[in-house]
C-alpha atoms as a PDB file:
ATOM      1  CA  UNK A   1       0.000   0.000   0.000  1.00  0.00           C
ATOM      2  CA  UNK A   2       1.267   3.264  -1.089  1.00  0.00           C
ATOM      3  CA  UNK A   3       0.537   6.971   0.971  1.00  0.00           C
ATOM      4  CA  UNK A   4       1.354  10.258   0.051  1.00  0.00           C
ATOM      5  CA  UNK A   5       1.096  13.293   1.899  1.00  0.00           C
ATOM      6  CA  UNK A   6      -0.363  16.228   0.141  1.00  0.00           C
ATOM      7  CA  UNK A   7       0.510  19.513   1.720  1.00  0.00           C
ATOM      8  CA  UNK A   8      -1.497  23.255   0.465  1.00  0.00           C
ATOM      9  CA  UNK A   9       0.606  25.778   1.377  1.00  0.00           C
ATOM     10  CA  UNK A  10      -1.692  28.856   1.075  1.00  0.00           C
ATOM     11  CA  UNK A  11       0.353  32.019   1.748  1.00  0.00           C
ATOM     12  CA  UNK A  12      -2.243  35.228   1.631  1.00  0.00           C
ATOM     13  CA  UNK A  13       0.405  37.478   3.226  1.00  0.00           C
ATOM     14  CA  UNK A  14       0.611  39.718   0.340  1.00  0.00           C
ATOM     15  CA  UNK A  15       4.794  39.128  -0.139  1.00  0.00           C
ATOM     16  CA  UNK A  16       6.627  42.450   1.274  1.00  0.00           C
ATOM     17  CA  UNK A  17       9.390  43.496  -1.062  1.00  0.00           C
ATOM     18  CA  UNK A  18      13.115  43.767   0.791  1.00  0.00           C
ATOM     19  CA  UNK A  19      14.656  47.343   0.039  1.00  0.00           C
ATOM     20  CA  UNK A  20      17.274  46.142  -2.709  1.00  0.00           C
ATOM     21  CA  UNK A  21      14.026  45.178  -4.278  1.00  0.00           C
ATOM     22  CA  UNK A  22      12.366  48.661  -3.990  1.00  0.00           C
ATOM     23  CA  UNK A  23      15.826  49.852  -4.601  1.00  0.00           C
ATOM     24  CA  UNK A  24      15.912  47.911  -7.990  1.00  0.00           C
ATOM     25  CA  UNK A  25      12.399  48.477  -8.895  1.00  0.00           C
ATOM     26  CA  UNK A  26      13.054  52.416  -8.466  1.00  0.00           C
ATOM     27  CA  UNK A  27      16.335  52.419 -10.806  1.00  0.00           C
ATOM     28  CA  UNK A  28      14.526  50.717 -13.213  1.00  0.00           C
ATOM     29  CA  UNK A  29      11.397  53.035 -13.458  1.00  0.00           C
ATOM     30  CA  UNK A  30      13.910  55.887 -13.295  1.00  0.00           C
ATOM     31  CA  UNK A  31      15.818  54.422 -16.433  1.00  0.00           C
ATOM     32  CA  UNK A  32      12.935  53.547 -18.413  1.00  0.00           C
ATOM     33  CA  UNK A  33      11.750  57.524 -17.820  1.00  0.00           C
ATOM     34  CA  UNK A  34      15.480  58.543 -18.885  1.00  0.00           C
ATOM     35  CA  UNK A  35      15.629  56.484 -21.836  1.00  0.00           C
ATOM     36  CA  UNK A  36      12.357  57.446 -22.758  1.00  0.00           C
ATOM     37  CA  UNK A  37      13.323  61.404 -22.487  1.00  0.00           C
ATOM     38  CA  UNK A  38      16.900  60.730 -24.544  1.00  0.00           C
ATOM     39  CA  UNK A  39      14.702  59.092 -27.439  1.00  0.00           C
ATOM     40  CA  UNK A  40      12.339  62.144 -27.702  1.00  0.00           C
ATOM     41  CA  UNK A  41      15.374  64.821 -27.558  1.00  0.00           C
ATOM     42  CA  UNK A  42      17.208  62.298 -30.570  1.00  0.00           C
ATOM     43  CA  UNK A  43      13.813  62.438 -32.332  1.00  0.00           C
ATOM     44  CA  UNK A  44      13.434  66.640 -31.263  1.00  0.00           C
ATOM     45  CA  UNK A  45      16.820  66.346 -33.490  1.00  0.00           C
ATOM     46  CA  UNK A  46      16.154  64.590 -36.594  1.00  0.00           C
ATOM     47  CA  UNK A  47      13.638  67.794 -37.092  1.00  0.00           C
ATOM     48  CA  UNK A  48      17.094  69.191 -37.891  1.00  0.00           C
ATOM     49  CA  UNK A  49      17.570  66.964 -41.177  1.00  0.00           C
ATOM     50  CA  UNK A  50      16.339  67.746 -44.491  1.00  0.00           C
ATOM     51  CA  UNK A  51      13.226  65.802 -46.384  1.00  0.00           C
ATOM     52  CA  UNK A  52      16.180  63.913 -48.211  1.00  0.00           C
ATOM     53  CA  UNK A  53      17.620  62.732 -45.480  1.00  0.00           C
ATOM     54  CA  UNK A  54      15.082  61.460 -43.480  1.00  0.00           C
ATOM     55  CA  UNK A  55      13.991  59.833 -46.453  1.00  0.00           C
ATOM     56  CA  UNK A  56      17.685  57.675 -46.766  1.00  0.00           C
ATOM     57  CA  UNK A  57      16.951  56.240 -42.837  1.00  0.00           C
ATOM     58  CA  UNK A  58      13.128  55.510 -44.475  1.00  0.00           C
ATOM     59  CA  UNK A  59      11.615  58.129 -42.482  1.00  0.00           C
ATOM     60  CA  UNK A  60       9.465  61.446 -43.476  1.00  0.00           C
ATOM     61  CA  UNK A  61       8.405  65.290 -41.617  1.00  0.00           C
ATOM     62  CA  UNK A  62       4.845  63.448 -41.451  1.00  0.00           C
ATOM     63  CA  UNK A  63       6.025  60.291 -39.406  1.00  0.00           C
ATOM     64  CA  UNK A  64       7.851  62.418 -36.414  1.00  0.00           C
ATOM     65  CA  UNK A  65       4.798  64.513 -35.897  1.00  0.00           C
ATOM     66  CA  UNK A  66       2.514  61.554 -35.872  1.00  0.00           C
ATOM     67  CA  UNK A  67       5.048  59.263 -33.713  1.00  0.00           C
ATOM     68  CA  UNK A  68       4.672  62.665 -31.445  1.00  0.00           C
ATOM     69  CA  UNK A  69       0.912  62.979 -31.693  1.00  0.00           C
ATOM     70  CA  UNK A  70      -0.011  59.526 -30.807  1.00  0.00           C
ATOM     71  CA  UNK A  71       2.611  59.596 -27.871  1.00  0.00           C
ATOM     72  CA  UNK A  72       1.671  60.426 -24.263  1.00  0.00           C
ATOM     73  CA  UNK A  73       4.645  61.837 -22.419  1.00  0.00           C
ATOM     74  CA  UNK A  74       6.006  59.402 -21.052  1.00  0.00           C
ATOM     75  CA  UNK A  75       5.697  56.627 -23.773  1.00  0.00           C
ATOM     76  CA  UNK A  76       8.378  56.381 -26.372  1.00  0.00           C
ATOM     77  CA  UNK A  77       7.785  57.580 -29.853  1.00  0.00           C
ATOM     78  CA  UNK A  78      10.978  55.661 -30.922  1.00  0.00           C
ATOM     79  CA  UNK A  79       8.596  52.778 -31.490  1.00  0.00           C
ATOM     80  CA  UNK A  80       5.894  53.885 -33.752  1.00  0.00           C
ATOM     81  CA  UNK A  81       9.068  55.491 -35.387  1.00  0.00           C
ATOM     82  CA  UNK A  82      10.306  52.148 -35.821  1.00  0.00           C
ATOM     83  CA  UNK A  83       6.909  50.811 -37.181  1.00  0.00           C
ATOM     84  CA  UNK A  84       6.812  53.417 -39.513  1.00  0.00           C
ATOM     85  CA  UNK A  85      10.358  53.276 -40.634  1.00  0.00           C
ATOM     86  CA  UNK A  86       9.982  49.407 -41.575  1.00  0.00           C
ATOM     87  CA  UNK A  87       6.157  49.467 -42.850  1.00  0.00           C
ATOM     88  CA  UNK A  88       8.372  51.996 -45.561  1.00  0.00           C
ATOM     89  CA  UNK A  89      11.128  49.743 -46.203  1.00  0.00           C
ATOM     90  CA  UNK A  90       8.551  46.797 -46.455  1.00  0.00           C
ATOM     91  CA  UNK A  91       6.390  48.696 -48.999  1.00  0.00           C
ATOM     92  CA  UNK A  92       9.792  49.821 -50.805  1.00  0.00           C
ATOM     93  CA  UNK A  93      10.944  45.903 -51.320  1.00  0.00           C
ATOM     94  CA  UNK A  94       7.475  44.658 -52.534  1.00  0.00           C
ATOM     95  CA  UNK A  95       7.513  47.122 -54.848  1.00  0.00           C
ATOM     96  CA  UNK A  96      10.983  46.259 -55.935  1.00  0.00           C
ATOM     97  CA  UNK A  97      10.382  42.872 -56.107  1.00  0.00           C
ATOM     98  CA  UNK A  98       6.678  43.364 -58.451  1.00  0.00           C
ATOM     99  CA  UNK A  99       9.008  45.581 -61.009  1.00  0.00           C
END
């Protein structure tokens, strides 16, 4: 005959966080707000470069004000950036490719 003990360990204690956690947790909301400022100053610059330009990294004037518009604050606009740059690259090859 065989037995096994089953044990339930229920813990509803919400689990407290030690301070290195908090400590890490904090740094890491503090870079994510840093990065996400450095991105919108580099974007703030690309304003700088002329229509032919931003056209060579697959960009246009159209796509930095719209990666602006449809950013809050404090999300990055690097991203729909991104998006944009490669939906343009993507349309540029199939293109290519039907020539």
């Amino acid at each position: 005959m065989r037995t096994t003990d089953r044990i339930l360990e229920l813990d509803c204690n919400p689990a407290t966080r030690t301070v290195s956690q908090r400590l890490v947790a904090g740094f890491a909301m503090l870079a994510s707000v840093l990065r996400v400022f450095r991105n919108r100053m580099e974007i703030n610059a690309l304003h700088e470069l002329d229509d032919k330009q931003l056209k060579d990294i697959g960009l246009s004037r159209a796509d930095l004000d719209a990666a602006f518009l449809a950013s809050t604050f404090f999300e990055d606009p690097s991203d729909i950036l991104t998006r944009s740059a490669r939906k343009q690259s993507r349309n540029s090859l199939h293109r290519l490719n039907q020539d």
